[in-house]
C-alpha atoms as a PDB file:
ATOM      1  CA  UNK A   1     -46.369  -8.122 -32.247  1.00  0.00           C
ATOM      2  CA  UNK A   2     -50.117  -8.417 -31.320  1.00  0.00           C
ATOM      3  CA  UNK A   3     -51.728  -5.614 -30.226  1.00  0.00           C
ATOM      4  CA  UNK A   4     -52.723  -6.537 -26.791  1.00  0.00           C
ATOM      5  CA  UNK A   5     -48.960  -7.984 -25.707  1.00  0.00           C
ATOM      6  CA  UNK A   6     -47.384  -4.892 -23.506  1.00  0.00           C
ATOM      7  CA  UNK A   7     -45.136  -3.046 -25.617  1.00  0.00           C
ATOM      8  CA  UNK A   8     -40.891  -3.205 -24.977  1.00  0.00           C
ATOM      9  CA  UNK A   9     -39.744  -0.428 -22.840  1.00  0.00           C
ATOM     10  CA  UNK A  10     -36.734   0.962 -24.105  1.00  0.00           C
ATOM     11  CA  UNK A  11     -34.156   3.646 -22.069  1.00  0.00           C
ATOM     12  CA  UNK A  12     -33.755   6.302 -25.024  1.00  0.00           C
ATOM     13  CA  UNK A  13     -35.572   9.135 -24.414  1.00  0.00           C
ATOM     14  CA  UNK A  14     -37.981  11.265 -26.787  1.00  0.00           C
ATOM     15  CA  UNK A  15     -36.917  14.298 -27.786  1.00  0.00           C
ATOM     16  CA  UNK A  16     -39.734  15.432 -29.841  1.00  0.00           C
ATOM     17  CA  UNK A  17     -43.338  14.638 -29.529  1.00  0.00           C
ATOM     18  CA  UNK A  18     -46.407  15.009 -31.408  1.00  0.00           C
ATOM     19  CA  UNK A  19     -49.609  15.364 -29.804  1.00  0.00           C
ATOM     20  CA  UNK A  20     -52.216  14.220 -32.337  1.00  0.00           C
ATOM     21  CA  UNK A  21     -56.053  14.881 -32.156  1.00  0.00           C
ATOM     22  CA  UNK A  22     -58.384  13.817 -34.440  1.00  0.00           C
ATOM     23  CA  UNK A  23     -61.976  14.874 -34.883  1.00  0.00           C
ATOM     24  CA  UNK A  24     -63.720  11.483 -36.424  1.00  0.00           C
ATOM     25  CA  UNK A  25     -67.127  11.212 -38.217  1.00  0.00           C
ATOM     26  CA  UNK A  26     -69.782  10.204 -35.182  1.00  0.00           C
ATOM     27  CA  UNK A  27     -69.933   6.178 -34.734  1.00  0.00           C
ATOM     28  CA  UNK A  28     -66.763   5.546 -36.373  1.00  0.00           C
ATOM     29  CA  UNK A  29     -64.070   6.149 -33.490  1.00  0.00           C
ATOM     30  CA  UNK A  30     -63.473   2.089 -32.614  1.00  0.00           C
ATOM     31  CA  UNK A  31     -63.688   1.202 -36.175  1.00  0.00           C
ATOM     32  CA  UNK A  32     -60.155   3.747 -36.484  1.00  0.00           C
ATOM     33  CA  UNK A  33     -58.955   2.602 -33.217  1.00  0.00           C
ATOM     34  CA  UNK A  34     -59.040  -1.545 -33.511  1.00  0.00           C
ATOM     35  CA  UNK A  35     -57.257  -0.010 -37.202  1.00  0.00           C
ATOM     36  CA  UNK A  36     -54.770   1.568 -35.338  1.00  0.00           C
ATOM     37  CA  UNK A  37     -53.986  -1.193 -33.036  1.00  0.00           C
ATOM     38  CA  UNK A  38     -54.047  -3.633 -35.392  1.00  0.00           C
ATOM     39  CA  UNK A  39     -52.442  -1.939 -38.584  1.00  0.00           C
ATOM     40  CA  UNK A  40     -50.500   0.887 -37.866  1.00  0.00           C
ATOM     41  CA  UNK A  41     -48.511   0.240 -34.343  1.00  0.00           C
ATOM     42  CA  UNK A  42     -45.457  -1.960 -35.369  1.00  0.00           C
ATOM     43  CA  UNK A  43     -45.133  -0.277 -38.455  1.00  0.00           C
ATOM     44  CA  UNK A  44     -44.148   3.057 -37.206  1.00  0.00           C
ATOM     45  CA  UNK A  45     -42.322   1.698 -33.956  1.00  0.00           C
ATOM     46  CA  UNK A  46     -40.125  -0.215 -37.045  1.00  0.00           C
ATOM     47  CA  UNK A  47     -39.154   2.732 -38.795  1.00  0.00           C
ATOM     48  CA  UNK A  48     -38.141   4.558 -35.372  1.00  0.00           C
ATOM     49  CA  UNK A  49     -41.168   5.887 -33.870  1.00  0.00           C
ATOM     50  CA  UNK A  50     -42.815   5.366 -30.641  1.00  0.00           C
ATOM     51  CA  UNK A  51     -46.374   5.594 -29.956  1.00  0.00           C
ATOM     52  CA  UNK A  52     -48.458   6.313 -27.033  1.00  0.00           C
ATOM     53  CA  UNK A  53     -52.029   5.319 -27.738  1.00  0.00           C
ATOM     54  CA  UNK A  54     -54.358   5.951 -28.758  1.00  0.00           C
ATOM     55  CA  UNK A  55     -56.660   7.168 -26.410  1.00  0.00           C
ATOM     56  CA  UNK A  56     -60.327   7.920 -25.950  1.00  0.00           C
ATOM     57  CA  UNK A  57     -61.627  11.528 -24.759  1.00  0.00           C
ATOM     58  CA  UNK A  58     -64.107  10.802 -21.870  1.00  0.00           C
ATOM     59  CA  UNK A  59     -66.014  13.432 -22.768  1.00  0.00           C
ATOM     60  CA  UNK A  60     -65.805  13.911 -26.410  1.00  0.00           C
ATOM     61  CA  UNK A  61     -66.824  10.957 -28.402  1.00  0.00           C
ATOM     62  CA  UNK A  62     -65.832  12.413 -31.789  1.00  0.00           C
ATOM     63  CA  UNK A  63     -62.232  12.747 -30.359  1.00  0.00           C
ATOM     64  CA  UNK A  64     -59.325   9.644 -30.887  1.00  0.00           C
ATOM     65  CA  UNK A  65     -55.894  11.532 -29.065  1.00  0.00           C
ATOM     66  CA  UNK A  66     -52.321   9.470 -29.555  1.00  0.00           C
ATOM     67  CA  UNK A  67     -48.207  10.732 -29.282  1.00  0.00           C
ATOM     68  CA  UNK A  68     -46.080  10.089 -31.628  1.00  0.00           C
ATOM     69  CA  UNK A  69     -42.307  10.385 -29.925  1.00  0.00           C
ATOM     70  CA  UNK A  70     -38.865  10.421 -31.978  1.00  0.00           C
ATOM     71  CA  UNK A  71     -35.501  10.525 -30.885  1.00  0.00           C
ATOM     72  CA  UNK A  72     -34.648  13.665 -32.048  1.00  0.00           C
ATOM     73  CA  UNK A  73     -35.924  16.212 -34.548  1.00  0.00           C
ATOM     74  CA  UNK A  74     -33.755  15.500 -37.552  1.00  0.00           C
ATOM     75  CA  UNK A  75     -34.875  11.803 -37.767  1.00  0.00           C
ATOM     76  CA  UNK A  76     -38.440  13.056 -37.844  1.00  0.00           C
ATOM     77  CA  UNK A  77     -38.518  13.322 -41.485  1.00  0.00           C
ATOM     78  CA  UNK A  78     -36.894  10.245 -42.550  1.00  0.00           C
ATOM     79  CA  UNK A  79     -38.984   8.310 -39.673  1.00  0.00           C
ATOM     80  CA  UNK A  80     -42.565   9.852 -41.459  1.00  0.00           C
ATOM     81  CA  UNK A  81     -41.192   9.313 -45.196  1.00  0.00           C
ATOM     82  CA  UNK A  82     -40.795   5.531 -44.302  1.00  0.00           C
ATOM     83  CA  UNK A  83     -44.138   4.693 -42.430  1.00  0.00           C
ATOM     84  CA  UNK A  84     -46.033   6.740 -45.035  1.00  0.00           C
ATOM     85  CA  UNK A  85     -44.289   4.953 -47.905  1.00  0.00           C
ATOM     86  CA  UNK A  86     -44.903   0.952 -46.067  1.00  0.00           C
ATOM     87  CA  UNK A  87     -47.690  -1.199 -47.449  1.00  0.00           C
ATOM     88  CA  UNK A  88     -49.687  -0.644 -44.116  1.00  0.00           C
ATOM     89  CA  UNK A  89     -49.836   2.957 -44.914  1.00  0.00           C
ATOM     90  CA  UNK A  90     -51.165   2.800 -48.526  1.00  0.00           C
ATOM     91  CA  UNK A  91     -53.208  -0.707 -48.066  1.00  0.00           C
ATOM     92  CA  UNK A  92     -55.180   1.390 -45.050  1.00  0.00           C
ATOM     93  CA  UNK A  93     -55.081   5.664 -45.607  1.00  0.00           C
ATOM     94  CA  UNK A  94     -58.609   5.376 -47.718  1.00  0.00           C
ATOM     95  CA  UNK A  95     -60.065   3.550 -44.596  1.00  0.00           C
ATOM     96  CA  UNK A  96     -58.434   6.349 -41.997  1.00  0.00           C
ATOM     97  CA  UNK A  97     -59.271   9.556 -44.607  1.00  0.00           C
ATOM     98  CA  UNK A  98     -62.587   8.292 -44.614  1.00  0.00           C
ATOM     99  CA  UNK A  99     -63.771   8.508 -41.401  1.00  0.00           C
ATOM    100  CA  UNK A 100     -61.301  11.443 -40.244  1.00  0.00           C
ATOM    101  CA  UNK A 101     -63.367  15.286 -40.247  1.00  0.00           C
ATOM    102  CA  UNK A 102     -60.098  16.626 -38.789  1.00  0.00           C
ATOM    103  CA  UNK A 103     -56.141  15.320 -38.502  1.00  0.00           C
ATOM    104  CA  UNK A 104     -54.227  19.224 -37.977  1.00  0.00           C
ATOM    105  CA  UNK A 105     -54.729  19.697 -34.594  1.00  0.00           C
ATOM    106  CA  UNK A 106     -51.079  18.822 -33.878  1.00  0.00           C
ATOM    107  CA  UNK A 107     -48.869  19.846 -31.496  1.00  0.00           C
ATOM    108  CA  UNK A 108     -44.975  19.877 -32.529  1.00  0.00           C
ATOM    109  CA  UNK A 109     -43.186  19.562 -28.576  1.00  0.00           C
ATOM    110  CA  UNK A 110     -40.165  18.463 -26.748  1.00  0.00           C
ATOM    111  CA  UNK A 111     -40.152  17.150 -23.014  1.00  0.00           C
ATOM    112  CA  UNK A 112     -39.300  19.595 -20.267  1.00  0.00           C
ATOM    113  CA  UNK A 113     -35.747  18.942 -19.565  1.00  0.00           C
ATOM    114  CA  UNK A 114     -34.450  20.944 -16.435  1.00  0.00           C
ATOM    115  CA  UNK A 115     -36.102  18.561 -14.668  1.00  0.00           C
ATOM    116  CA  UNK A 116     -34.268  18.312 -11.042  1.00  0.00           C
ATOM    117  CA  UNK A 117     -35.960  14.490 -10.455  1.00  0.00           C
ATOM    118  CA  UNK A 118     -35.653  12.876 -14.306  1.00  0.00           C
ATOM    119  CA  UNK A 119     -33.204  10.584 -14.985  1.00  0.00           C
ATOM    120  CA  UNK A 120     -32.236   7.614 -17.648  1.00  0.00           C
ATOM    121  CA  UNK A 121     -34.345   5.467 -15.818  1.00  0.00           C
ATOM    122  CA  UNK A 122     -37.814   6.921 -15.446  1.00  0.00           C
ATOM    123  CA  UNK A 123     -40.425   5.717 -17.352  1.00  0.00           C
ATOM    124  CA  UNK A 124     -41.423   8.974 -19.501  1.00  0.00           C
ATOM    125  CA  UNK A 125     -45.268   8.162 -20.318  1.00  0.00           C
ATOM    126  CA  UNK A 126     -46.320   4.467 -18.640  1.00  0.00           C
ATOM    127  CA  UNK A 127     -49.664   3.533 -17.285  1.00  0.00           C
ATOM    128  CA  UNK A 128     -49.501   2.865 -13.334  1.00  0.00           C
ATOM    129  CA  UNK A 129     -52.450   0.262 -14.010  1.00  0.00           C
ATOM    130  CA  UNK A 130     -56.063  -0.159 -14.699  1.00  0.00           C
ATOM    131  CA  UNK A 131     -58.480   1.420 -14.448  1.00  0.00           C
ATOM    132  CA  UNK A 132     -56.408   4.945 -14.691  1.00  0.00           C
ATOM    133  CA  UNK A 133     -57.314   7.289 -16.666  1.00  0.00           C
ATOM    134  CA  UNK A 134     -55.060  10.436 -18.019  1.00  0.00           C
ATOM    135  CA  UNK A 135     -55.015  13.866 -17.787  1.00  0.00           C
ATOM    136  CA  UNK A 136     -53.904  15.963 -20.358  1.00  0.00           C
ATOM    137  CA  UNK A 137     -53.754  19.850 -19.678  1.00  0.00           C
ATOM    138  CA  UNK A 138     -52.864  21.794 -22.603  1.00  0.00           C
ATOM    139  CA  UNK A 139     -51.625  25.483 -21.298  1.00  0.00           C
ATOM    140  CA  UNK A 140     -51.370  28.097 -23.828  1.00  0.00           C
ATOM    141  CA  UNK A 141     -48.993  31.028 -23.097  1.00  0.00           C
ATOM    142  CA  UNK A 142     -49.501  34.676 -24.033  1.00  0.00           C
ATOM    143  CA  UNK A 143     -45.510  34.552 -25.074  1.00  0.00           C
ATOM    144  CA  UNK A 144     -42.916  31.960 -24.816  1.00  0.00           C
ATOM    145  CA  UNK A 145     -42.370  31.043 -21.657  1.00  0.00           C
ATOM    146  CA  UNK A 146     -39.186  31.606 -19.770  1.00  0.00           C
ATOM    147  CA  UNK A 147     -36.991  28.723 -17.166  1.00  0.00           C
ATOM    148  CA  UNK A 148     -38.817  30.584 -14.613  1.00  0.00           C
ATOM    149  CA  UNK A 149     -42.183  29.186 -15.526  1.00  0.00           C
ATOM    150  CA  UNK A 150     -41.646  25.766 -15.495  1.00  0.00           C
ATOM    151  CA  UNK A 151     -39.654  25.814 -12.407  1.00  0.00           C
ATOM    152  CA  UNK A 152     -42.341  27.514 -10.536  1.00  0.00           C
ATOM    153  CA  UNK A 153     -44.656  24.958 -12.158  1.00  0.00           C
ATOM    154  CA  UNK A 154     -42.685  21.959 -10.591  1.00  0.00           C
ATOM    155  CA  UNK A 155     -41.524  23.377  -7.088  1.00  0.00           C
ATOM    156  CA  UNK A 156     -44.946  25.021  -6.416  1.00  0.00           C
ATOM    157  CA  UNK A 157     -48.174  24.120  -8.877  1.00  0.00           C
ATOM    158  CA  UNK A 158     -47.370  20.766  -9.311  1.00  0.00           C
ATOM    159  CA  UNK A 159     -46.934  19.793  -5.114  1.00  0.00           C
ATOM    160  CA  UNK A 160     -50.559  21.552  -4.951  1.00  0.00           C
ATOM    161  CA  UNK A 161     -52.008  19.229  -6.902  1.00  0.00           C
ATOM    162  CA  UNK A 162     -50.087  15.806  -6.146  1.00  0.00           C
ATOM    163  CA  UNK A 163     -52.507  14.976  -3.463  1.00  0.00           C
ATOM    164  CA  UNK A 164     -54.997  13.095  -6.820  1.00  0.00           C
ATOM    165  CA  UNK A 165     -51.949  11.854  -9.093  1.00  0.00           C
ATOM    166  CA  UNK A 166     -51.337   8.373  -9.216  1.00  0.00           C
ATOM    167  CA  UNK A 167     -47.789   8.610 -10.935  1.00  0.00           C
ATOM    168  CA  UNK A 168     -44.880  11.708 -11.169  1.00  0.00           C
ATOM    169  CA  UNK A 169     -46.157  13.267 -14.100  1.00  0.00           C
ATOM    170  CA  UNK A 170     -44.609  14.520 -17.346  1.00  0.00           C
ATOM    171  CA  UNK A 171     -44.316  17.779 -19.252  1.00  0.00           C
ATOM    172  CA  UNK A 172     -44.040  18.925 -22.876  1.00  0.00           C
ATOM    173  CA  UNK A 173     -43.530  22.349 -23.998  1.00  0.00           C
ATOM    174  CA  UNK A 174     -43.740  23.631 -27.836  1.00  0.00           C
ATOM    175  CA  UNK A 175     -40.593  22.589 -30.271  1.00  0.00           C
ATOM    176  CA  UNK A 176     -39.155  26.063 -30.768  1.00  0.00           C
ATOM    177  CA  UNK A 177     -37.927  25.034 -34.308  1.00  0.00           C
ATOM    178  CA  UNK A 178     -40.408  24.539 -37.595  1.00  0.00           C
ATOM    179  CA  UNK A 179     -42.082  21.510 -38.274  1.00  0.00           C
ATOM    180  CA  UNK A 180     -39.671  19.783 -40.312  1.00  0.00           C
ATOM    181  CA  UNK A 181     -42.175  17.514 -42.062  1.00  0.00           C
ATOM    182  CA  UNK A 182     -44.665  19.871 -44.004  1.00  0.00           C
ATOM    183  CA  UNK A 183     -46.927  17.316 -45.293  1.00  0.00           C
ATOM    184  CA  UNK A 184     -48.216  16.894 -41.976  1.00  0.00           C
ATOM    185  CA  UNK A 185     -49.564  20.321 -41.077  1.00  0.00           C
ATOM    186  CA  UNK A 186     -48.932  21.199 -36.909  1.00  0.00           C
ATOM    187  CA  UNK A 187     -50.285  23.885 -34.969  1.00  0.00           C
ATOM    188  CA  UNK A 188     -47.196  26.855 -35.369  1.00  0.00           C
ATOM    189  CA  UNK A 189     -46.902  30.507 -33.754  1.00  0.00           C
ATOM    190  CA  UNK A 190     -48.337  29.859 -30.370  1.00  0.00           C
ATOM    191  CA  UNK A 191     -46.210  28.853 -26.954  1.00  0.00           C
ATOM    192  CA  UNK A 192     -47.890  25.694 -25.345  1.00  0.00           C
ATOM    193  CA  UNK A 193     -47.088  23.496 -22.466  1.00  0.00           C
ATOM    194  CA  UNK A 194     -49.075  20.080 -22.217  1.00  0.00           C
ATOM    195  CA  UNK A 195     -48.829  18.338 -18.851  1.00  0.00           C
ATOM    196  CA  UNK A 196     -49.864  14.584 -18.611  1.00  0.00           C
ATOM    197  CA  UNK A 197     -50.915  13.310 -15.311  1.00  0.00           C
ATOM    198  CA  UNK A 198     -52.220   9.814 -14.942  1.00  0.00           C
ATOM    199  CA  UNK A 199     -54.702   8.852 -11.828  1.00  0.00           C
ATOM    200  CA  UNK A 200     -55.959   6.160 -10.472  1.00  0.00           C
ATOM    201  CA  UNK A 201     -59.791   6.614 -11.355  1.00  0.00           C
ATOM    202  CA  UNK A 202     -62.293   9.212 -13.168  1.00  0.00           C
ATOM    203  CA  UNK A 203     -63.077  10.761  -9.350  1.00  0.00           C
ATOM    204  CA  UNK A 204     -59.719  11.608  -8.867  1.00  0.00           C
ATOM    205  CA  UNK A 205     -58.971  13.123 -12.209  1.00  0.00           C
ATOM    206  CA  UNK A 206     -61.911  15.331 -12.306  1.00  0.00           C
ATOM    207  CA  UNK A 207     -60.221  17.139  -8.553  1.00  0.00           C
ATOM    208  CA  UNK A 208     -57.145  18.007 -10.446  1.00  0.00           C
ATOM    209  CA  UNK A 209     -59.311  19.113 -13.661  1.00  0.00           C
ATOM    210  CA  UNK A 210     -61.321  21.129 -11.414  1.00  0.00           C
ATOM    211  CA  UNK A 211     -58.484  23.201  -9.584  1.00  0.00           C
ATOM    212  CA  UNK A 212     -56.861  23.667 -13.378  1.00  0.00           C
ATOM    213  CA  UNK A 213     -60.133  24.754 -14.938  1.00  0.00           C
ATOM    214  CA  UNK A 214     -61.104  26.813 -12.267  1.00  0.00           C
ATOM    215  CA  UNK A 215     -58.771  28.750 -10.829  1.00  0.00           C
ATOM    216  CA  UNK A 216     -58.437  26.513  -7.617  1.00  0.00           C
ATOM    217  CA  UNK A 217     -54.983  27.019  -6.546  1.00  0.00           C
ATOM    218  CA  UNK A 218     -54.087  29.281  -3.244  1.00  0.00           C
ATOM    219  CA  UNK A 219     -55.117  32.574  -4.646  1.00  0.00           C
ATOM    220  CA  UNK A 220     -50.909  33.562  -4.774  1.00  0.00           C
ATOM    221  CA  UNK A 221     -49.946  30.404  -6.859  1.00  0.00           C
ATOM    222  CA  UNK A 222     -53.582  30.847  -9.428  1.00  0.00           C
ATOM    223  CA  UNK A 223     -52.369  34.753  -9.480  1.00  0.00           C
ATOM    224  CA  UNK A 224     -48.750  33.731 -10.765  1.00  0.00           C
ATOM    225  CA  UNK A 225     -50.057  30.855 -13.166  1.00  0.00           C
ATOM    226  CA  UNK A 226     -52.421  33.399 -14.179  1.00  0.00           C
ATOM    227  CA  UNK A 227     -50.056  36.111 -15.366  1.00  0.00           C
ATOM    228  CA  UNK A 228     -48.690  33.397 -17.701  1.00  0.00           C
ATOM    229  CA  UNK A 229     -51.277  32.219 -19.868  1.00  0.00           C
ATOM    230  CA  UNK A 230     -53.958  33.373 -21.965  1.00  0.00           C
ATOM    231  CA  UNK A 231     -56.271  31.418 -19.985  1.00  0.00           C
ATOM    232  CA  UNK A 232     -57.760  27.924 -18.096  1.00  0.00           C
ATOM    233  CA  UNK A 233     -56.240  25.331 -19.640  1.00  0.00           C
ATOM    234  CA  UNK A 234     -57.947  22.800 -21.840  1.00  0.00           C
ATOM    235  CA  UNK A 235     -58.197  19.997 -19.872  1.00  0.00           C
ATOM    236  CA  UNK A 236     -58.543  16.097 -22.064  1.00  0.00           C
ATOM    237  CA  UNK A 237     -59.815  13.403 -19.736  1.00  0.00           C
ATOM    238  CA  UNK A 238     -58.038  10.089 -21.585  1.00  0.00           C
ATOM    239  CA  UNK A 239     -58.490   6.682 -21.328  1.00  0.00           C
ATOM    240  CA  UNK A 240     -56.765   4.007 -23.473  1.00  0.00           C
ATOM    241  CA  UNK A 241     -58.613   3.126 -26.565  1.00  0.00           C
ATOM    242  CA  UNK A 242     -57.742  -0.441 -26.595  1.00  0.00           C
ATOM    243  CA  UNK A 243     -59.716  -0.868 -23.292  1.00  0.00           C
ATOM    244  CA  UNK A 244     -62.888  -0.485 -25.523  1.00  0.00           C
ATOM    245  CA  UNK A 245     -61.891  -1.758 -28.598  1.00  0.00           C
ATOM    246  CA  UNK A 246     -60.126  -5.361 -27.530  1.00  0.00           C
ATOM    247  CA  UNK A 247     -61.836  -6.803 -24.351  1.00  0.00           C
ATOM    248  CA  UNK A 248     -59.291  -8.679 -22.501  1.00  0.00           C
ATOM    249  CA  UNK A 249     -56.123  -6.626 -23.474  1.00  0.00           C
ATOM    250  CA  UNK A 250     -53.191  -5.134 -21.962  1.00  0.00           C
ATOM    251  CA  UNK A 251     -54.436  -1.632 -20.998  1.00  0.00           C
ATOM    252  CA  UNK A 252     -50.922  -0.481 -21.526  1.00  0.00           C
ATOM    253  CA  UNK A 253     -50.461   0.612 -24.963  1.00  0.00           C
ATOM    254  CA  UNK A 254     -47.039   1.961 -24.374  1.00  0.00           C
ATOM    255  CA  UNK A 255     -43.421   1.679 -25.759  1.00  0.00           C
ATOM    256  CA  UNK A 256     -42.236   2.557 -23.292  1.00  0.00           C
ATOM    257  CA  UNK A 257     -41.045   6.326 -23.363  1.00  0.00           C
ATOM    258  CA  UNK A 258     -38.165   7.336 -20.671  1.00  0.00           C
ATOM    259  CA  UNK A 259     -36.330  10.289 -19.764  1.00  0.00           C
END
């Protein structure tokens, strides 16, 4: 399949993700993202995986982001064994190694499931349309969270800020069980919960950064969030890669996760 034909949605949902980030030698972030599109997407959706991505950081130009879904956590292995066994893998690592500074900041997760709205038939991570960009807010926990905090999340935090979304957004929280594929190290011993959020345009984004980053919720609903995490969230501003990289293209780089 060519890289800029939309990707098949499928109705199976994810039920473990990897959130990737990769720190790449300055100048060289296209060069691994036309690689990526071109090389490395059919292979891994072949052997069971489904990508989202990759995407650009708006604000960090040495950072290429992309999510790596599989059905469930015992296929993991087997999936990552068989894509980094195929001929694209070993024709094309040299090339990726080469301009890669960093590959372990990973994130092991699983979606939030006690999710009143989901259903078989929601699309789990699919771009409403150019030109929107993504939010990703990464929230780190100063212990694991309980039901109670993602509940509050969705019937309270979430309405506050729905005013700049352009779709229902999704949420991943940390894989309680240890990475079952050690040659690909992930970030282990801390609670996270990463919610994406597309929007329509950079403007809109940046509100709903803002009120994340700092602390603009109704003082009662910041005071709560606040008693859960270590902290603002780290907020990545995405936009698809292939935007940049292939003029012309489908700026929906999806297969099409549901849940």
């Amino acid at each position: 399949m060519s890289p800029d034909v939309p990707r098949t949605v499928t109705s199976t949902p994810p039920s473990v993700v990897e959130l990737r980030q990769y720190t790449v030698i300055p100048g060289r972030r296209d060069f691994l993202a036309e690689l990526f599109l071109r090389e490395f997407l059919d292979p891994q959706e072949a052997v069971g995986a489904r990508i989202a991505g990759p995407f650009y950081d708006l604000e960090k130009p040495d950072r290429f982001v992309w999510l790596r879904a599989f059905s469930d956590l015992a296929s993991r292995p087997s999936v990552l064994a068989s894509f980094y066994a195929s001929p694209a893998w070993k024709t094309h690592r040299d090339a990726v190694n080469g301009v890669l500074i960093d590959s372990n900041n990973v994130l092991l997760l699983r979606p939030v499931r006690d999710d009143p709205d989901s259903s078989p038939g929601q699309e789990w991570l699919g771009e409403p349309g150019p030109p929107s960009v993504l939010l990703g807010a990464i929230f780190s926990f100063k212990s694991a969270p309980t039901q109670a905090f993602f509940e509050f999340f969705e019937l309270h935090v979430q309405p506050a800020l729905a005013e700049t979304l352009g779709t229902r957004p999704v949420g991943l929280e940390t894989e309680s069980a240890s990475n079952n594929y050690p040659n690909l190290p992930v970030r282990e011993g801390d609670h996270f919960f990463v919610w994406l959020a597309w929007h329509s345009n950079r403007s809109a984004l940046e509100k709903t950064a803002a009120v994340l980053e700092h602390g603009g919720l109704p003082p009662p609903l910041q005071a709560e969030l606040d008693s859960w995490l270590r902290g603002p969230p780290e907020c990545l501003r995405l936009v698809p890669a292939r935007r940049f990289v292939l003029p012309g293209a489908s700026s929906a780089p999806f297969s099409g996760y549901r849940s």
